[in-house]
Protein backbone atom coordinates (compact mmCIF):
# COMPACT_ATOMS: atom_id res chain seq x y z
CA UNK A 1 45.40 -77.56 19.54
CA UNK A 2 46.15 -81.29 18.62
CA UNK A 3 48.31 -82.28 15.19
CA UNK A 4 45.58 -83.73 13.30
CA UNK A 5 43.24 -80.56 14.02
CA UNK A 6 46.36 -78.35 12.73
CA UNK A 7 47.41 -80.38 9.75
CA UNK A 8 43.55 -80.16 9.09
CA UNK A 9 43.71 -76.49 9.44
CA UNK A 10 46.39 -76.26 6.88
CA UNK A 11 45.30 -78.81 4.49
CA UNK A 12 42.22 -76.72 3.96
CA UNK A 13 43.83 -73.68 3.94
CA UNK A 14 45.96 -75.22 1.03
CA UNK A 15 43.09 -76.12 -0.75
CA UNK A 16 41.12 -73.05 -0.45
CA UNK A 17 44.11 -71.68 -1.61
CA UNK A 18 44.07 -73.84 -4.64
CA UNK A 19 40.59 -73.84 -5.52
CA UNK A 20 40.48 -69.67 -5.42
CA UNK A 21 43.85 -69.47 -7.70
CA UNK A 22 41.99 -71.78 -10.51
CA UNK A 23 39.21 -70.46 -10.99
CA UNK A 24 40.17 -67.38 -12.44
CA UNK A 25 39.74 -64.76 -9.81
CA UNK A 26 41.98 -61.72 -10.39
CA UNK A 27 41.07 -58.34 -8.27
CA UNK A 28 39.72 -55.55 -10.29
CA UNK A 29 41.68 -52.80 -9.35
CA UNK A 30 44.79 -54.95 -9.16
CA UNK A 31 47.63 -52.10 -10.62
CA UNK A 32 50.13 -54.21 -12.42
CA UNK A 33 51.56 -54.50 -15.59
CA UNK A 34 48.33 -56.96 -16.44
CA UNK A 35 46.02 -54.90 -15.04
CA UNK A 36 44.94 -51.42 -16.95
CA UNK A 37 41.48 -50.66 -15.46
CA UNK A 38 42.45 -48.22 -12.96
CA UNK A 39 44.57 -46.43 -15.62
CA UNK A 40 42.01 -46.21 -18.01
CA UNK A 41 39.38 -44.64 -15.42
CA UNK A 42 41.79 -41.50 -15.80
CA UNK A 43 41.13 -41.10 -19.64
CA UNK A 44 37.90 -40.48 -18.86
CA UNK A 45 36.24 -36.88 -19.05
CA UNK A 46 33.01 -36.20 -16.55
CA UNK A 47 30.13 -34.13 -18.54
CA UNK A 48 29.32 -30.60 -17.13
CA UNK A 49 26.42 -30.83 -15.26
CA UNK A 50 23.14 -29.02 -16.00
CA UNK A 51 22.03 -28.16 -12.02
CA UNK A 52 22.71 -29.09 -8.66
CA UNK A 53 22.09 -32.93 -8.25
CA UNK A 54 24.16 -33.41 -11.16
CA UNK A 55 26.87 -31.94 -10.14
CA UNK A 56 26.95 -33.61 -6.83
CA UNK A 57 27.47 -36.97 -8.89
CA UNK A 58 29.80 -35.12 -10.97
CA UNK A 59 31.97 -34.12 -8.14
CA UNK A 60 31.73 -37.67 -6.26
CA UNK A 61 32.47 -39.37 -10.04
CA UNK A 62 35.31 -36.90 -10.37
CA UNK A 63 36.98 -38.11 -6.58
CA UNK A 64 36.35 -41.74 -7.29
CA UNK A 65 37.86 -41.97 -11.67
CA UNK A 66 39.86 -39.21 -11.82
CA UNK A 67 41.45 -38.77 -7.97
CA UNK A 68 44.70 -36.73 -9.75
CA UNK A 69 42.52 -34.64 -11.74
CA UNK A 70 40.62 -34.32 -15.01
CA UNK A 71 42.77 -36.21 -18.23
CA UNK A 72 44.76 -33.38 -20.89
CA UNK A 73 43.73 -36.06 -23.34
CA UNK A 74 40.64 -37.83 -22.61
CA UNK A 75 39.85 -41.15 -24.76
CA UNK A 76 36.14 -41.61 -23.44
CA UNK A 77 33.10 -38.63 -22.19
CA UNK A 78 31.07 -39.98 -19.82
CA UNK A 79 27.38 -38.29 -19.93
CA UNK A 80 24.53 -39.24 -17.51
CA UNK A 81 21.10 -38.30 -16.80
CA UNK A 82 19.61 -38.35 -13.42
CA UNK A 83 15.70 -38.50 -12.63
CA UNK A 84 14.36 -38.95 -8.52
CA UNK A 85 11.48 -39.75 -7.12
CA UNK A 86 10.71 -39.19 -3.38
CA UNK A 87 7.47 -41.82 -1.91
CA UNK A 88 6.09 -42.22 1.26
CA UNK A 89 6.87 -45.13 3.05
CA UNK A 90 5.17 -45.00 6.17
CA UNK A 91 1.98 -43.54 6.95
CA UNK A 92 0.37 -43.22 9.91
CA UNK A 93 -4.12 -44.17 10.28
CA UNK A 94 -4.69 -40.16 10.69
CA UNK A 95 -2.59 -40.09 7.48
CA UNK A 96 0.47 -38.29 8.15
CA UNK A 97 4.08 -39.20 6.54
CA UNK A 98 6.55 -40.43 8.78
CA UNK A 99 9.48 -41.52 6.69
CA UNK A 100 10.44 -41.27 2.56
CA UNK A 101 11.95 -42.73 0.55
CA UNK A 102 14.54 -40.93 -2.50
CA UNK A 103 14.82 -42.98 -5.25
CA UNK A 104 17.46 -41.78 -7.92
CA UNK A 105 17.80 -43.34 -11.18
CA UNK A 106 21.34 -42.87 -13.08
CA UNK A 107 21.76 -43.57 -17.06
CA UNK A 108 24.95 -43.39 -18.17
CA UNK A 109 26.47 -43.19 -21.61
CA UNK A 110 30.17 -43.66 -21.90
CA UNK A 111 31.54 -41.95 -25.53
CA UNK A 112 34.54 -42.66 -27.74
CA UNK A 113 35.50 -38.93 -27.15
CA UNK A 114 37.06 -38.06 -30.77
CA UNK A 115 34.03 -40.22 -32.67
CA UNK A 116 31.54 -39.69 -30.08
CA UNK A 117 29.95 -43.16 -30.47
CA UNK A 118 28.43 -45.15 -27.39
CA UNK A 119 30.97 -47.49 -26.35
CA UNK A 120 28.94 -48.38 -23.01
CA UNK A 121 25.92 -47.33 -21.58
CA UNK A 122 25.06 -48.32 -18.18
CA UNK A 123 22.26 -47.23 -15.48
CA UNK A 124 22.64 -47.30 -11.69
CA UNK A 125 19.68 -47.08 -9.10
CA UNK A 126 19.78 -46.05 -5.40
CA UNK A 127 17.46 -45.53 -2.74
CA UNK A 128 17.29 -43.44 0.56
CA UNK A 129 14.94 -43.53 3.20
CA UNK A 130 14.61 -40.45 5.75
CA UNK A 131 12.38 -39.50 8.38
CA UNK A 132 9.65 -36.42 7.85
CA UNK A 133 9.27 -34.43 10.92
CA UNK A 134 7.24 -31.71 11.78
CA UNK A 135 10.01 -29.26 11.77
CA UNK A 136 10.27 -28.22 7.68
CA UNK A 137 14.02 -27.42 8.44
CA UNK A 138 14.76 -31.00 9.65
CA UNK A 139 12.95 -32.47 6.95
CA UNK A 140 15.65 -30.19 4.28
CA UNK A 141 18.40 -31.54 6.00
CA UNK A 142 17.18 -35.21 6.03
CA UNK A 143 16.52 -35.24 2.43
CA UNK A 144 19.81 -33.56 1.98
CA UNK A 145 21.93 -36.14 3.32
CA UNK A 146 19.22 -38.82 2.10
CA UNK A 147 20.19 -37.54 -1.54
CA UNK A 148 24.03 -37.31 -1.21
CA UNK A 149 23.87 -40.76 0.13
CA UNK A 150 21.70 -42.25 -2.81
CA UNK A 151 24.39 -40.51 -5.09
CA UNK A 152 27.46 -41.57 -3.35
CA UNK A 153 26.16 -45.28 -3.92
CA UNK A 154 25.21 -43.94 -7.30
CA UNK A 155 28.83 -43.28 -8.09
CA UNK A 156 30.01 -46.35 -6.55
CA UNK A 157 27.70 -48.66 -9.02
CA UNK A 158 29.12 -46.21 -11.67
CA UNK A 159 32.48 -46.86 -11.39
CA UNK A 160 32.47 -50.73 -10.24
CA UNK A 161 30.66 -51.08 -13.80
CA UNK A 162 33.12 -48.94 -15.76
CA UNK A 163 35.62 -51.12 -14.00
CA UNK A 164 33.95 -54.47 -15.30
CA UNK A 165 33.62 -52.99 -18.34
CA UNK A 166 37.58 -52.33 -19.28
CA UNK A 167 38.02 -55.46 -17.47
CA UNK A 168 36.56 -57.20 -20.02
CA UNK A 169 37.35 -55.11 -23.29
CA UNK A 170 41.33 -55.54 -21.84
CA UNK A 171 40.54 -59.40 -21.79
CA UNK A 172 39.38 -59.43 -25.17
CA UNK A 173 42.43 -57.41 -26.27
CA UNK A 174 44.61 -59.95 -25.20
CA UNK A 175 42.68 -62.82 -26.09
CA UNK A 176 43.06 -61.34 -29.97
């Protein structure tokens, strides 16, 4: 590697470096002493679920917010409501389905817990597509894992938004 190429490399490196430090870009789940977004996931209660699919999210929502268990004190109850949908997405001239899709739609209320107003509602969408077979058992299993995956993402979208969301109430905090 000639000079010039290197002193090029490092020159833009430099200013990369400089551009990315003014704009404003901080990590999310940066745990510091200006950072409380990851701290204030664990004030957060899950709702008891009413069947099944619920309490798959439940238990993926519990793993991702509250990792060291549920809060003595909780500040904020997050409710949700899921509906799915399964569709066909291929379908073959003799009309026979060869693949779904599983749509699952998420809406999410997050609750002062002592008042019980809405502080932030949010809904998250994900979609799963799995093959249909002609054995019925293979088809459970397929929209089995179809369905955990659709709410794993579910969770994901969950949390990333809570996480924007304390993000910006902290900001505002310390703008006042």
């Amino acid at each position: 590697m000639s000079w010039s190429r290197l002193y090029r490399t490092i020159l833009c490196t430099a200013l990369l470096a400089a551009v990315l430090s003014g704009c404003g870009f901080k990590p999310l789940y940066r745990q510091d002493r200006d950072s409380d977004t990851v701290p204030q996931f664990a004030q957060i209660a899950i709702a008891q679920p009413d069947d099944r699919v619920s309490q798959q999210l439940r238990n993926y929502l519990l793993d991702i917010l509250t990792p060291y268990g549920a809060p003595d004190r909780p500040s904020y109850l997050l409710e949700y409501r899921i509906t799915e949908s399964v569709g066909s997405v291929f379908v073959t001239r003799s009309e026979e389905i060869t693949r779904n899709n599983l749509q699952l739609s998420v809406a999410c209320y997050l609750r002062d817990y002592r008042g019980g107003v809405v502080v932030f509602s949010l809904s998250a969408t994900s979609q799963a597509s799995y093959n249909v077979t002609q054995a019925d058992y293979a088809n459970l299993v397929s929209e089995k894992n179809a369905r955990e995956r659709a709410l794993r993402d579910a969770a994901e979208q969950i949390r990333l938004r809570l996480g924007n969301f304390f993000d910006r109430q902290q900001q505002r905090q310390t703008k006042s």
